[in-house]
N, C-alpha and C. Protein backbone atom coordinates (compact mmCIF):
# COMPACT_ATOMS: atom_id res chain seq x y z
N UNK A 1 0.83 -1.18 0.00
CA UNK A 1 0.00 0.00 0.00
C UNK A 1 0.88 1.25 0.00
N UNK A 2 0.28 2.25 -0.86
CA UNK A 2 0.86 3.52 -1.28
C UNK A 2 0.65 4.78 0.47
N UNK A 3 1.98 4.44 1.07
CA UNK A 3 1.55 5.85 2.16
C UNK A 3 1.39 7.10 1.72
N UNK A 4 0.77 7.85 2.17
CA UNK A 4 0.51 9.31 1.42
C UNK A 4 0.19 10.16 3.52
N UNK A 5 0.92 11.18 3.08
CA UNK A 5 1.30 12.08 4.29
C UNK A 5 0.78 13.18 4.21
N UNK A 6 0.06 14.11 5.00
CA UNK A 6 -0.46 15.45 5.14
C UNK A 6 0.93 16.17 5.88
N UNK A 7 1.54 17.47 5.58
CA UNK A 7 2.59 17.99 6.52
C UNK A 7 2.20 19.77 6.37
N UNK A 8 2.50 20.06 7.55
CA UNK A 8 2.41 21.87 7.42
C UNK A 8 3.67 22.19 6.94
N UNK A 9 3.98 23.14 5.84
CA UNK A 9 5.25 23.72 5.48
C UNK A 9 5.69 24.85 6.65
N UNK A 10 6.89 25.07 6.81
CA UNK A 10 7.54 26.65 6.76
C UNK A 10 6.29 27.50 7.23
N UNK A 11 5.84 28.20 5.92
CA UNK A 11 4.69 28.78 5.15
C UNK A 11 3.57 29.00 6.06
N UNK A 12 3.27 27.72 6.41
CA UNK A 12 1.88 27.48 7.07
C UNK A 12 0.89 27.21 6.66
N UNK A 13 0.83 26.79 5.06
CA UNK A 13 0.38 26.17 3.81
C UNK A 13 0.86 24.67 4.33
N UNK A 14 -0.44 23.75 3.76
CA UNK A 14 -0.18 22.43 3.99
C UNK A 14 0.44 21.54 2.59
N UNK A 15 0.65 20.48 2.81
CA UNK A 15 1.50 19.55 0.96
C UNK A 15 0.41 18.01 1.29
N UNK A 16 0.48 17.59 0.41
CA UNK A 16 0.00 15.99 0.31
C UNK A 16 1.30 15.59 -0.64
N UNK A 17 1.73 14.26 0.27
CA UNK A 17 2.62 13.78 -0.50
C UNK A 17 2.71 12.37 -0.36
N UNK A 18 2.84 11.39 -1.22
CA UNK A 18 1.99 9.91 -2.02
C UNK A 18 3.28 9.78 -2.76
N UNK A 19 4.08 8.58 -3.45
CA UNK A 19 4.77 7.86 -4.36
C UNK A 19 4.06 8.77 -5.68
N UNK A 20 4.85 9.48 -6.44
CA UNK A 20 4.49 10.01 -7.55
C UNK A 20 3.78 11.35 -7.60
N UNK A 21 3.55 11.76 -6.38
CA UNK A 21 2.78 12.61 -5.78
C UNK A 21 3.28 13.80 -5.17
N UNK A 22 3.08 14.74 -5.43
CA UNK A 22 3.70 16.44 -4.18
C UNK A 22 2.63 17.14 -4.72
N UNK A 23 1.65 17.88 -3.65
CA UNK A 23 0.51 19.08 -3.85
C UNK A 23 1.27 20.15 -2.90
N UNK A 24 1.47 21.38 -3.27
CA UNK A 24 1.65 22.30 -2.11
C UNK A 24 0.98 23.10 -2.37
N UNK A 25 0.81 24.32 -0.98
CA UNK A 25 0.31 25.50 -0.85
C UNK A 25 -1.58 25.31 -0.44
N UNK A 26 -2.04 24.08 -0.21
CA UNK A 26 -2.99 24.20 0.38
C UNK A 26 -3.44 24.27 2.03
N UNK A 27 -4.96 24.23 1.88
CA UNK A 27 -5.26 24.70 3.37
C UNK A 27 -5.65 23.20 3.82
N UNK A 28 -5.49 23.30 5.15
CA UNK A 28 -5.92 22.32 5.75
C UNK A 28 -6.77 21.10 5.69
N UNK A 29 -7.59 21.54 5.36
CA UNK A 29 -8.74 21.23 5.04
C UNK A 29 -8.78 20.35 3.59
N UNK A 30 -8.23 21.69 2.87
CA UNK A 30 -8.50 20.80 1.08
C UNK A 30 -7.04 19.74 1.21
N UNK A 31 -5.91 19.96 1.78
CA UNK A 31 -5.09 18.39 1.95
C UNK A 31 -5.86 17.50 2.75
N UNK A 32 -6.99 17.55 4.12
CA UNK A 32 -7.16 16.59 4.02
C UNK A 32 -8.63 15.50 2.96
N UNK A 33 -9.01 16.68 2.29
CA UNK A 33 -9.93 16.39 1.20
C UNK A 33 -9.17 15.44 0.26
N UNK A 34 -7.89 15.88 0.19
CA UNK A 34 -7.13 15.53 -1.05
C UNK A 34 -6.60 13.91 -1.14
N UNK A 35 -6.30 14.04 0.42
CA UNK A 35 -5.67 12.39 1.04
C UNK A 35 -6.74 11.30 0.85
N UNK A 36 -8.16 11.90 1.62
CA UNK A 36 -9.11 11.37 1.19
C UNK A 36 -9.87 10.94 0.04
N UNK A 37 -9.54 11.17 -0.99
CA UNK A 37 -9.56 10.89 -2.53
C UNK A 37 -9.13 10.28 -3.32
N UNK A 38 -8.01 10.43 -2.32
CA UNK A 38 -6.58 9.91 -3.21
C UNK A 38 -6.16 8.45 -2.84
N UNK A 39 -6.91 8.12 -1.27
CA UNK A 39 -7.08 6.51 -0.63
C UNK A 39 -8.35 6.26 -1.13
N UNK A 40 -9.43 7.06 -1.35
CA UNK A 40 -10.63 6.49 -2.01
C UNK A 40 -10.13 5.56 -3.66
N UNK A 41 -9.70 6.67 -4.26
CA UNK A 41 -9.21 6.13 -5.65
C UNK A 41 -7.88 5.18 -5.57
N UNK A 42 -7.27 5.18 -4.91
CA UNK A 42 -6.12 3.83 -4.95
C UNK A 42 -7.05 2.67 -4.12
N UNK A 43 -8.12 2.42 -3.32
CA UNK A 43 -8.75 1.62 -2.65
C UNK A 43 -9.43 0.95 -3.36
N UNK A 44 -9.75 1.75 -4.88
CA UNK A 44 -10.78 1.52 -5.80
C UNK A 44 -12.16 1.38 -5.22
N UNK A 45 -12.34 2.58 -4.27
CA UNK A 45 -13.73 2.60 -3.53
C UNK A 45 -14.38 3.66 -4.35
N UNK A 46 -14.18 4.36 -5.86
CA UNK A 46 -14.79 5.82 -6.30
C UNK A 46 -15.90 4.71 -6.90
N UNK A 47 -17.18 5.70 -7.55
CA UNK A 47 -17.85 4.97 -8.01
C UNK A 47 -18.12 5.09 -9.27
N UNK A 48 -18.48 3.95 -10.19
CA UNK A 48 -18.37 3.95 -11.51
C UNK A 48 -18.97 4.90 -12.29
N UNK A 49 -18.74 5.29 -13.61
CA UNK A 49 -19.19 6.25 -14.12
C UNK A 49 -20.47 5.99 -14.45
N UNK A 50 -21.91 6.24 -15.16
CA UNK A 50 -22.55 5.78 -15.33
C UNK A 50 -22.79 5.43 -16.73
């Protein structure tokens, strides 16, 4: 399984960072939106298109 990490920068801007992966400059909130998406879709829990 792919670890993926939430961290506060410097800044005070948050990063998501995953194998293949670096987001910076977000808020709290939308990294942990982001983590959550991002284990939804590697879990293969999203749901099919229709």
């Amino acid at each position: 399984m792919s670890a993926i990490q939430i961290l506060q920068n410097d800044d005070g801007l948050w990063a998501v960072t995953a194998p293949s992966l670096v987001v910076t400059g977000l808020t709290k909130e939308t990294a942990e939106t982001l983590a959550a998406l991002f284990l939804k879709l590697r879990d293969g829990s999203h749901p099919s298109p229709a």
